[in-house]
C-alpha atoms as a PDB file:
ATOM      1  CA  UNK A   1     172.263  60.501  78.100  1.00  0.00           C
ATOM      2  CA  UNK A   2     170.574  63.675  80.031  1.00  0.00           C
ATOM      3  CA  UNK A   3     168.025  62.755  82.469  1.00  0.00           C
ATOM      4  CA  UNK A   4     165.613  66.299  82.352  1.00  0.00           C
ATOM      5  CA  UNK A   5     164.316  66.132  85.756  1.00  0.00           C
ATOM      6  CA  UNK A   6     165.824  64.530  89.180  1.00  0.00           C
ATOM      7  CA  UNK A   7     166.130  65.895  92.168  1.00  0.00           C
ATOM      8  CA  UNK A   8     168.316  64.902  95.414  1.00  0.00           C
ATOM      9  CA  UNK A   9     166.282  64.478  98.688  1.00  0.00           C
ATOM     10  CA  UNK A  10     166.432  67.194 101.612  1.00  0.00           C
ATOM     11  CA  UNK A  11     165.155  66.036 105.189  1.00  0.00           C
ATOM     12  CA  UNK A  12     162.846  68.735 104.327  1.00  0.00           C
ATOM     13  CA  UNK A  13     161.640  67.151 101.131  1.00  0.00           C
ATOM     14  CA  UNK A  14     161.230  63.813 102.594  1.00  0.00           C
ATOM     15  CA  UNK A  15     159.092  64.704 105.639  1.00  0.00           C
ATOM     16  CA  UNK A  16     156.359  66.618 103.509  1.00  0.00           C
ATOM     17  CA  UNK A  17     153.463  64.962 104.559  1.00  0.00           C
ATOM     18  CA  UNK A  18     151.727  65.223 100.874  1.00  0.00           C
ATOM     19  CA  UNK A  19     154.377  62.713  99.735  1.00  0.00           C
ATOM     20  CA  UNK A  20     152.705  60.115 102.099  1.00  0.00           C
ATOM     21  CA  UNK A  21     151.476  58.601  99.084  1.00  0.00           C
ATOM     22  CA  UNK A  22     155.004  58.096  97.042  1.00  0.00           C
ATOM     23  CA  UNK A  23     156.733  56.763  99.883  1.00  0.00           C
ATOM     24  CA  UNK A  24     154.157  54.033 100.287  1.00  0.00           C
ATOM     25  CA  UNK A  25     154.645  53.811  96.812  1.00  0.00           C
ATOM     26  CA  UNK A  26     158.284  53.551  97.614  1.00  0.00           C
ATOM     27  CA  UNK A  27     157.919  50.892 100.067  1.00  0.00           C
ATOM     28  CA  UNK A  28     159.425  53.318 102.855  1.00  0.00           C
ATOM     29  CA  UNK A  29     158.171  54.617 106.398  1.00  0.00           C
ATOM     30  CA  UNK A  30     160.226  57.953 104.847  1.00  0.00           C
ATOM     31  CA  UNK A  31     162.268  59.321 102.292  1.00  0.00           C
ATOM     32  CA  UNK A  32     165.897  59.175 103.912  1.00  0.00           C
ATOM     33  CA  UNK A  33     168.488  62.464 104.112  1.00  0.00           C
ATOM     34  CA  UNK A  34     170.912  60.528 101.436  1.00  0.00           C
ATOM     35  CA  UNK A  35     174.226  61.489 100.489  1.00  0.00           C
ATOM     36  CA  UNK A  36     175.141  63.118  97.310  1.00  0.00           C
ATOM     37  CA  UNK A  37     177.010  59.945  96.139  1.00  0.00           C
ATOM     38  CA  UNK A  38     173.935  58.121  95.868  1.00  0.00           C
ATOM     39  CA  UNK A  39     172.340  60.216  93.509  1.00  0.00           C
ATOM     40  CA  UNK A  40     175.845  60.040  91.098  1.00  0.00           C
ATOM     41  CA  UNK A  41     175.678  56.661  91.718  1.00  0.00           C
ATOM     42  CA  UNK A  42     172.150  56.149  90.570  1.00  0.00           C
ATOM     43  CA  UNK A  43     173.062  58.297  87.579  1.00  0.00           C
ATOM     44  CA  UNK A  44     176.094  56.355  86.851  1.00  0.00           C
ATOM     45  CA  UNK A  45     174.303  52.898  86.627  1.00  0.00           C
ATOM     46  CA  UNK A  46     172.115  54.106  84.526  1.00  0.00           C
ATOM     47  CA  UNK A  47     174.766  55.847  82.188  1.00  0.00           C
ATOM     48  CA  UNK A  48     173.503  59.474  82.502  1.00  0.00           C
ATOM     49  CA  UNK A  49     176.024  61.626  81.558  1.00  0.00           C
ATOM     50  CA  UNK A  50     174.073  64.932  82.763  1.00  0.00           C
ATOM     51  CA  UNK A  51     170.571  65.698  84.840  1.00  0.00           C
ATOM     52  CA  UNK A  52     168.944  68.630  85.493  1.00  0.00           C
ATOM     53  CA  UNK A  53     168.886  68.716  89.360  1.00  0.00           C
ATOM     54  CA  UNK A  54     165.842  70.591  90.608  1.00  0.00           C
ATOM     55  CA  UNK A  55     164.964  72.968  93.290  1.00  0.00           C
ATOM     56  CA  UNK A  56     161.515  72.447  95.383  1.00  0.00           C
ATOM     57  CA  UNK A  57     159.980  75.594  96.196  1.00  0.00           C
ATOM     58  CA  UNK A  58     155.892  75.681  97.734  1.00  0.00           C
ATOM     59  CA  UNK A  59     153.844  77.829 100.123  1.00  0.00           C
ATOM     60  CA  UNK A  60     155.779  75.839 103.030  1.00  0.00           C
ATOM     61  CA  UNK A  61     158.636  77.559 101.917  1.00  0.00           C
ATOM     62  CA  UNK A  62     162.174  76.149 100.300  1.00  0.00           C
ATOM     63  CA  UNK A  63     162.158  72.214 100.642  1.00  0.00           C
ATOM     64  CA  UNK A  64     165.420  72.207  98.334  1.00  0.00           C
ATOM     65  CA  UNK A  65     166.736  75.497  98.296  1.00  0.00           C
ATOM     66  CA  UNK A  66     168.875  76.787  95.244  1.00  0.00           C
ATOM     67  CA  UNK A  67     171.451  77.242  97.115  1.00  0.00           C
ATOM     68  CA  UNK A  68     171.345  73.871  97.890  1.00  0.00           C
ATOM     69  CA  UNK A  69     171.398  72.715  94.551  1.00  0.00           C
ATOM     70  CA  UNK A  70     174.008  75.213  93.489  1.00  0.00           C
ATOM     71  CA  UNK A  71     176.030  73.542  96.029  1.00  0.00           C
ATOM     72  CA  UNK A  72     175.798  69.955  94.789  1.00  0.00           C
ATOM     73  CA  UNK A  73     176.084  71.222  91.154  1.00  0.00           C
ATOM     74  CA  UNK A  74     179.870  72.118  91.892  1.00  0.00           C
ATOM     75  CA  UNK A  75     180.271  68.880  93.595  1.00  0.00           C
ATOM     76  CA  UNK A  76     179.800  67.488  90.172  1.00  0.00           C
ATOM     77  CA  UNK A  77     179.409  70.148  88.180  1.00  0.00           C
ATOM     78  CA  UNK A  78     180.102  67.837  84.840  1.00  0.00           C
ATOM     79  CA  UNK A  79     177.216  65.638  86.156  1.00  0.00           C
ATOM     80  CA  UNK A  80     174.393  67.773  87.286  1.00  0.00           C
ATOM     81  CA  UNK A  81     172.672  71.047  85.882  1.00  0.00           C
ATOM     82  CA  UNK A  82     170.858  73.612  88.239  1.00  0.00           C
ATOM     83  CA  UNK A  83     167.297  74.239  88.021  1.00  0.00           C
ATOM     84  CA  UNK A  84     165.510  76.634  89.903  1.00  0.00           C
ATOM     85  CA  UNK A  85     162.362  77.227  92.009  1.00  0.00           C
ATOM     86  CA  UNK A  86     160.813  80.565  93.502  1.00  0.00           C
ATOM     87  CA  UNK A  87     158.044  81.389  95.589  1.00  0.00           C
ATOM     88  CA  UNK A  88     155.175  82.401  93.580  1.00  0.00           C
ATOM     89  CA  UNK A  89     152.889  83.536  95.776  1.00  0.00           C
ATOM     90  CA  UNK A  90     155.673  86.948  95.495  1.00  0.00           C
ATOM     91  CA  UNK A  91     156.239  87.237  91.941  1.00  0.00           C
ATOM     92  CA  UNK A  92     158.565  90.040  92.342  1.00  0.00           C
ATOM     93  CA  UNK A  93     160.591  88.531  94.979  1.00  0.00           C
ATOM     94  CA  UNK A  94     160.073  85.481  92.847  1.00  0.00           C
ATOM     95  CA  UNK A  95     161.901  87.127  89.973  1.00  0.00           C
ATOM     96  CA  UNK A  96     164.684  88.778  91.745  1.00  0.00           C
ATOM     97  CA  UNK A  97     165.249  85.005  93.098  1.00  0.00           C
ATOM     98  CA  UNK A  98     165.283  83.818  89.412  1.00  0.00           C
ATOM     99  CA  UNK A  99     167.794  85.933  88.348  1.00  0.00           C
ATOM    100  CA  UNK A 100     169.948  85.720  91.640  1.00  0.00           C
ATOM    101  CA  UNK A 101     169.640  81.831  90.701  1.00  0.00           C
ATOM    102  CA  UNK A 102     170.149  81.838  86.804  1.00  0.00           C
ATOM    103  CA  UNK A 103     172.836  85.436  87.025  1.00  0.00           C
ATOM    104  CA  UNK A 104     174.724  84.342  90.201  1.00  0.00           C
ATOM    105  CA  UNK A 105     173.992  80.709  90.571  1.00  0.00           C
ATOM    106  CA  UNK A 106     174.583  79.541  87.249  1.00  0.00           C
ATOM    107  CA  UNK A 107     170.697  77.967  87.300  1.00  0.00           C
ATOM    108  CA  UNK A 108     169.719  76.777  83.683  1.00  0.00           C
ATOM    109  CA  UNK A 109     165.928  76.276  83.919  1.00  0.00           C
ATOM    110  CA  UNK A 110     163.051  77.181  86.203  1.00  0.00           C
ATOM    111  CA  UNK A 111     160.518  74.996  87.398  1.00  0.00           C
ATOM    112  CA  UNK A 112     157.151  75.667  89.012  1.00  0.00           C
ATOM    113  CA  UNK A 113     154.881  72.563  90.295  1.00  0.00           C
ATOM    114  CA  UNK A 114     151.327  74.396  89.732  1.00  0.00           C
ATOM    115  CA  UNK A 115     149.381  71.422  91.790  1.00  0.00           C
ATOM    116  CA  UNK A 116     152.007  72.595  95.273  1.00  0.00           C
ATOM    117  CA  UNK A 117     150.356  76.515  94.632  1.00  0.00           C
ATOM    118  CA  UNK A 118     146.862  74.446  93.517  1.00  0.00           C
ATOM    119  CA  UNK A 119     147.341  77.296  90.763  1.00  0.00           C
ATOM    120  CA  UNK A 120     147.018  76.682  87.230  1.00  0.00           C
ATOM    121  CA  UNK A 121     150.010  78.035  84.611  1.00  0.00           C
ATOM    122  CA  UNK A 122     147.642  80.756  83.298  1.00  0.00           C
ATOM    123  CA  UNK A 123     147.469  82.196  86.780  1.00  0.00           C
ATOM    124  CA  UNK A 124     148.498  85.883  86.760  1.00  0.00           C
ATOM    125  CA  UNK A 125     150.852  85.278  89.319  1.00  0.00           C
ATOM    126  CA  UNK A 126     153.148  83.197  87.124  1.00  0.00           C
ATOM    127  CA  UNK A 127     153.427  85.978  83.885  1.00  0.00           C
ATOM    128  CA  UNK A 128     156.631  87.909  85.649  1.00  0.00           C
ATOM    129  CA  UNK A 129     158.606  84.475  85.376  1.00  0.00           C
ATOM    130  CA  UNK A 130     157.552  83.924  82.353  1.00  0.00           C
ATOM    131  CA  UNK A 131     158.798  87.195  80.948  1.00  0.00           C
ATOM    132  CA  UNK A 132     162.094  87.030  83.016  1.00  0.00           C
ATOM    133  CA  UNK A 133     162.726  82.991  81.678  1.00  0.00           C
ATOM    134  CA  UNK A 134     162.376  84.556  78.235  1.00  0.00           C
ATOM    135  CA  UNK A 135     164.624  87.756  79.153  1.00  0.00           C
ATOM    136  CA  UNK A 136     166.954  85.090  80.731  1.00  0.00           C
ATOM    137  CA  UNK A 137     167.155  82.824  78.142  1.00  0.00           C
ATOM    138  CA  UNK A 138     166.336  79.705  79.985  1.00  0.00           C
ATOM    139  CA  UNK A 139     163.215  77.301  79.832  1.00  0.00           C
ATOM    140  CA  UNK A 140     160.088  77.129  81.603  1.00  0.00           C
ATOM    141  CA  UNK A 141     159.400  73.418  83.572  1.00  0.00           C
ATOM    142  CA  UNK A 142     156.218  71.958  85.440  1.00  0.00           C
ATOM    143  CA  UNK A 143     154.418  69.100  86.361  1.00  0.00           C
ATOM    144  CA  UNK A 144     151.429  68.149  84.112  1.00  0.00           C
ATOM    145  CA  UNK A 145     148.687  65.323  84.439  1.00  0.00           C
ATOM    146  CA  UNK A 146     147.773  64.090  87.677  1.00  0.00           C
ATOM    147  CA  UNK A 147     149.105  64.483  90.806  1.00  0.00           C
ATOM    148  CA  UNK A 148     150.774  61.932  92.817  1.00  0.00           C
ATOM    149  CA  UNK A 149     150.725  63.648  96.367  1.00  0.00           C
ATOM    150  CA  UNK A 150     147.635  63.942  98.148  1.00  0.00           C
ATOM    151  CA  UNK A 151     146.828  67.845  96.029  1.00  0.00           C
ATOM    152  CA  UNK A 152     144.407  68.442  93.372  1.00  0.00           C
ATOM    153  CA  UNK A 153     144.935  67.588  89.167  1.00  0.00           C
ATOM    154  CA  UNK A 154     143.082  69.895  88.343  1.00  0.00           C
ATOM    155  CA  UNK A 155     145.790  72.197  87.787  1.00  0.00           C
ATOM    156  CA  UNK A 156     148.142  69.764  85.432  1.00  0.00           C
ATOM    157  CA  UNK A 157     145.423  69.937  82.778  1.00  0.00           C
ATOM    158  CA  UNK A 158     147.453  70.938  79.448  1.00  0.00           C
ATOM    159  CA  UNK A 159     144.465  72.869  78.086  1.00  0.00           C
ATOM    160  CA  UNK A 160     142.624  75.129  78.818  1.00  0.00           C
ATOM    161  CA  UNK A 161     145.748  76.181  80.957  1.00  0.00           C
ATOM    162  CA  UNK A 162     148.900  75.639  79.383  1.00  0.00           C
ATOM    163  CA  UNK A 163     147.866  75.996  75.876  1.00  0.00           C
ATOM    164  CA  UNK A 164     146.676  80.092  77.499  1.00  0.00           C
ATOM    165  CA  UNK A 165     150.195  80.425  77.869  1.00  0.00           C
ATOM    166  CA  UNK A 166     151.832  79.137  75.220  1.00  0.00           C
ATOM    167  CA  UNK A 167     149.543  81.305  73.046  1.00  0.00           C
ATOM    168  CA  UNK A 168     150.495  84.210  75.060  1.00  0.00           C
ATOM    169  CA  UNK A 169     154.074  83.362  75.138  1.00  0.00           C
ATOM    170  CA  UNK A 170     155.488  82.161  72.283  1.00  0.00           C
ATOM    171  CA  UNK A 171     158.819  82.811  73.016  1.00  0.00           C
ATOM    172  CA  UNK A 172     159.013  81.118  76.153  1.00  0.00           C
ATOM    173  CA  UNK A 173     160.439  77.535  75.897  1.00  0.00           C
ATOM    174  CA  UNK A 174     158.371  75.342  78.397  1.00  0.00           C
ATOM    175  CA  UNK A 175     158.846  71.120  79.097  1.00  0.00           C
ATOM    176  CA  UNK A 176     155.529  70.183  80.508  1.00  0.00           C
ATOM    177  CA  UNK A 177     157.072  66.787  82.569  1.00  0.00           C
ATOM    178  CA  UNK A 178     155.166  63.813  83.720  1.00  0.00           C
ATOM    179  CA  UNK A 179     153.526  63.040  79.825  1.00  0.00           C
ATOM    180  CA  UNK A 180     150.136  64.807  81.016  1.00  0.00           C
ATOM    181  CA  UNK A 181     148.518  61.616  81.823  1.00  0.00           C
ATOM    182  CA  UNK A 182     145.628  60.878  81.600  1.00  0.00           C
ATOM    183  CA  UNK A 183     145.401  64.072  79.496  1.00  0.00           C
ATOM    184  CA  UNK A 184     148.385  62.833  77.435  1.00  0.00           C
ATOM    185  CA  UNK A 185     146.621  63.711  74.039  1.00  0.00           C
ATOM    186  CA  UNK A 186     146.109  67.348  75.324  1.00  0.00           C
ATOM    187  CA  UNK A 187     150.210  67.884  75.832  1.00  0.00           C
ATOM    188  CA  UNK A 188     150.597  66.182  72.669  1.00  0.00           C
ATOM    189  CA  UNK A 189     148.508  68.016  71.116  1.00  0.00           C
ATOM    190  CA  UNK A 190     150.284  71.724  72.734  1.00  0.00           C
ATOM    191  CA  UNK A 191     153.827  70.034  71.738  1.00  0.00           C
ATOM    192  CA  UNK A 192     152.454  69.810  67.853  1.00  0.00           C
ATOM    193  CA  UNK A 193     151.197  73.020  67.847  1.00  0.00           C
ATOM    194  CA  UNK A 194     153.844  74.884  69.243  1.00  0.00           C
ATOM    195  CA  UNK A 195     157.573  75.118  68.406  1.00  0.00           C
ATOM    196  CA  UNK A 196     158.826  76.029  71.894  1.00  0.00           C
ATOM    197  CA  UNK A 197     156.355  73.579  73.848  1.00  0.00           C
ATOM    198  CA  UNK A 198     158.515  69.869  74.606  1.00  0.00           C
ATOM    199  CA  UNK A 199     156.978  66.927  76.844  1.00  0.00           C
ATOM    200  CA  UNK A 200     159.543  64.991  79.365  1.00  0.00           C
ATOM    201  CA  UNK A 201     158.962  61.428  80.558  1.00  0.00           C
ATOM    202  CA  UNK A 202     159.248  62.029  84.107  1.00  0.00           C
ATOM    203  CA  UNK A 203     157.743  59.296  87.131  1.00  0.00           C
ATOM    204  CA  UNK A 204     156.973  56.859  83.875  1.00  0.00           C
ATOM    205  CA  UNK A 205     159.270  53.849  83.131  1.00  0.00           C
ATOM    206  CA  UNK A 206     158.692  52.790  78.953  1.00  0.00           C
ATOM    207  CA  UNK A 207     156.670  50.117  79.956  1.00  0.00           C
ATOM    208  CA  UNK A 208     153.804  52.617  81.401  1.00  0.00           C
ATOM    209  CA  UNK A 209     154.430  55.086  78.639  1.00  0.00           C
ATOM    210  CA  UNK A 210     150.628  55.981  76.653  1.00  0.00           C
ATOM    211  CA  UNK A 211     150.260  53.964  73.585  1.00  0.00           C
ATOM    212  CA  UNK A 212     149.343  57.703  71.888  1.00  0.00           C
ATOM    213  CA  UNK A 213     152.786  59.162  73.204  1.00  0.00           C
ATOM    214  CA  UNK A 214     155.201  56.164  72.142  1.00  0.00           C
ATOM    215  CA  UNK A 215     153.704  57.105  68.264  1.00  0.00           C
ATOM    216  CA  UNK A 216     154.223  61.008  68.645  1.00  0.00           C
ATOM    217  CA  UNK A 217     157.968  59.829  69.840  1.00  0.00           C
ATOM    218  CA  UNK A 218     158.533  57.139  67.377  1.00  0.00           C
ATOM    219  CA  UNK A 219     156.794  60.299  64.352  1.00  0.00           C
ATOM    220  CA  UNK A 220     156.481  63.678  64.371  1.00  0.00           C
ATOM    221  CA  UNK A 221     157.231  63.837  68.163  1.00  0.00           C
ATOM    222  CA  UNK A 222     160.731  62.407  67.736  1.00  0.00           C
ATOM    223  CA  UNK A 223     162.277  66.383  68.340  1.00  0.00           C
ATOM    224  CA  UNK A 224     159.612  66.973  71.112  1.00  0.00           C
ATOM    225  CA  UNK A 225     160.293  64.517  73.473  1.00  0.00           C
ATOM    226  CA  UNK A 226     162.422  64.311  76.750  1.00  0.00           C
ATOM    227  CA  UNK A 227     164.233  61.658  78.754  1.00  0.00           C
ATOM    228  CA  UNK A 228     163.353  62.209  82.574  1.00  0.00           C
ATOM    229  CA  UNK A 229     163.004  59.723  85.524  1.00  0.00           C
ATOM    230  CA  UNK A 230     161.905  61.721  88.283  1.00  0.00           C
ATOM    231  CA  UNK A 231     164.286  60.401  90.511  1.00  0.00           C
ATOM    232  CA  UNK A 232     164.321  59.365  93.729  1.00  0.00           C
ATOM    233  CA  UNK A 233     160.919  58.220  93.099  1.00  0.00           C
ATOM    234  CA  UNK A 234     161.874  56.362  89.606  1.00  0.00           C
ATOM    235  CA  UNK A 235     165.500  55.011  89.123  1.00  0.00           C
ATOM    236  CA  UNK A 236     166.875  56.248  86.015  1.00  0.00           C
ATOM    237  CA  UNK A 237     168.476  52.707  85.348  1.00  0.00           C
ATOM    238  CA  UNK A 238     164.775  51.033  85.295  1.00  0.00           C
ATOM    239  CA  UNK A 239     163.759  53.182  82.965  1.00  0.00           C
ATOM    240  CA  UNK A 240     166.948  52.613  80.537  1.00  0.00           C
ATOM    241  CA  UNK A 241     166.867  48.684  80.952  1.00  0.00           C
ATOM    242  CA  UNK A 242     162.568  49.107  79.192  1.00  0.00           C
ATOM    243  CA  UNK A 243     163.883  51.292  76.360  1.00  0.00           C
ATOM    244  CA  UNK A 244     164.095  48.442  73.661  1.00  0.00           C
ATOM    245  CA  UNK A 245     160.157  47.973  74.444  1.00  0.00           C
ATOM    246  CA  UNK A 246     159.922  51.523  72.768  1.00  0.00           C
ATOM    247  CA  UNK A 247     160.847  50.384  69.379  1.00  0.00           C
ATOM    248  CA  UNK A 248     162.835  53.478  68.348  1.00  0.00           C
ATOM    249  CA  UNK A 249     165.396  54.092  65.480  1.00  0.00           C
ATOM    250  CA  UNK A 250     168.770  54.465  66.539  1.00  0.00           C
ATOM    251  CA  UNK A 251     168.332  58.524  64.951  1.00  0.00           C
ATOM    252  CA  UNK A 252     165.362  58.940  67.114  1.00  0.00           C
ATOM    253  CA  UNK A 253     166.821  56.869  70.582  1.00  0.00           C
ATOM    254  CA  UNK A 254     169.607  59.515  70.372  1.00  0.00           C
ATOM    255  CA  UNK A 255     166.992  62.288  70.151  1.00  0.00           C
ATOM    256  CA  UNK A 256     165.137  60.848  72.997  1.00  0.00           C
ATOM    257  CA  UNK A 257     167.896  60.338  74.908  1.00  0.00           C
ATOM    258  CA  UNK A 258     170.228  63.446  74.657  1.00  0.00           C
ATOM    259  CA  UNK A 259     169.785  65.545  71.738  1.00  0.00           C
ATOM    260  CA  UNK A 260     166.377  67.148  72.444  1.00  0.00           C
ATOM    261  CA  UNK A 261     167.301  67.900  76.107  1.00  0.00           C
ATOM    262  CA  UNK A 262     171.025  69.473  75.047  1.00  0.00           C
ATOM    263  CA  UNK A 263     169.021  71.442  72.235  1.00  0.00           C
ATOM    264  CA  UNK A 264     165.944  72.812  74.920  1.00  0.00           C
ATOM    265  CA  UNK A 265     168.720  73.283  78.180  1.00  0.00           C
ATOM    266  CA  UNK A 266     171.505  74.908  75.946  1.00  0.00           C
ATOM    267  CA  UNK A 267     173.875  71.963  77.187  1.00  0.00           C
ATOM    268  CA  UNK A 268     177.409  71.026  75.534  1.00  0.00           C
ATOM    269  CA  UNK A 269     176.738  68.970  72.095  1.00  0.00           C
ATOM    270  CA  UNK A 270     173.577  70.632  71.412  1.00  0.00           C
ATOM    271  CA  UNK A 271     172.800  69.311  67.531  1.00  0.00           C
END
């Protein structure tokens, strides 16, 4: 299995007060400074064989810096994937970072969280990344529905935003993660109508998945669809133990699980 989106926990991360909301979520007074081991360990229960590991970057600066995560990739570097962040209030210095991160750093993605920048994906300030992820070769990740921290939605609305960009960019391979709910049907209806546009399942267990997005993965959606738990703040083993609730083929289960990821991150076994 490939988990598309986890991240491991700075001291940084954890004490950004507009994640008061997931740790009571959570259960927790704060988000701990954990070891790497726990992360591998949490993959490893779950049986993920790879996860793209993410960098955090906002207008507070680096919460998990790519170095950071370039350092905990070759801890494990059969494990975990790099993927990048930038500051985009810069967007040169943004895409000298990105290629620093993808050239030197061995980075395979980059990934923007347009509610942290309360900036929408069709903001001028992003269209330098997006040419240098195409130039680069690698994909183009964000957040899109609602917003668990304490920032505005607003900016995770699929269209009129993302669907600017895909039009604009049709070479750029972008994973909108977090299903677009409770604008699921808009991200559903961007992954139909463009080839390089993918949804993951990010900070959603099965059992919460949208009635409408279970029947794009079970149909037509069964290439356009990404396994993703979001972790620390979803466990990637609670989402594996709800997948029989799903109902999927065996065909499209290995799909959801692996093959689409492999294909979109240009990972080993790749169909």
């Amino acid at each position: 299995m490939i988990d598309a989106w986890i991240q491991h926990p700075t001291p940084r991360w954890g004490a950004e007060p507009m994640f008061d909301t997931l740790k009571r979520w959570l259960g927790v007074d704060e988000i701990p400074d954990i070891p790497l081991e726990v992360t591998l360990a949490a993959l490893e229960a779950a049986g993920v064989g790879q996860a793209l590991l993410s960098a955090w970057w906002g207008p507070p600066g680096p919460l998990i810096h790519n170095d950071e995560v370039a350092a905990w990739v070759r801890q494990a570097p059969d494990r975990l994937v790099g993927v990048a962040s930038v500051d985009l209030r810069r967007p040169m210095d943004g895409v000298r970072e990105l290629r620093r991160a993808v050239e030197e750093l061995g980075m395979r993605a980059l990934r923007v969280l347009p509610w942290w920048w309360d900036l929408p994906p069709d903001d001028r300030r992003y269209y330098p990344l997006y040419a240098a992820c195409i130039d680069l070769g690698i994909p183009f990740c964000l957040q899109v529905g609602h917003t668990g921290p304490l920032c505005p939605s607003e900016p995770g609305r699929p269209i009129p935003y993302l669907d600017h960009v895909a039009l604009e960019f049709p070479e750029l391979v972008i994973v909108g993660g977090h299903i677009g709910f409770p604008w699921t049907n808009e991200m559903i209806s961007l992954a139909t109508k463009y080839p390089n546009v993918y949804i993951d399942t990010s900070a959603y267990k099965p059992t919460r998945f949208p009635p409408e997005l279970v029947q794009y993965l079970r149909g037509r959606g069964r290439r356009k669809v990404l396994f993703a738990s979001n972790f620390p703040m979803v466990q990637p083993a609670e989402c594996v133990a709800q997948m029989d609730v799903l109902g999927l083929d065996e065909e499209t289960r290995r799909l959801f699980l692996h093959d689409n990821a492999a294909r979109v991150f240009g990972l080993p076994c790749a169909e």
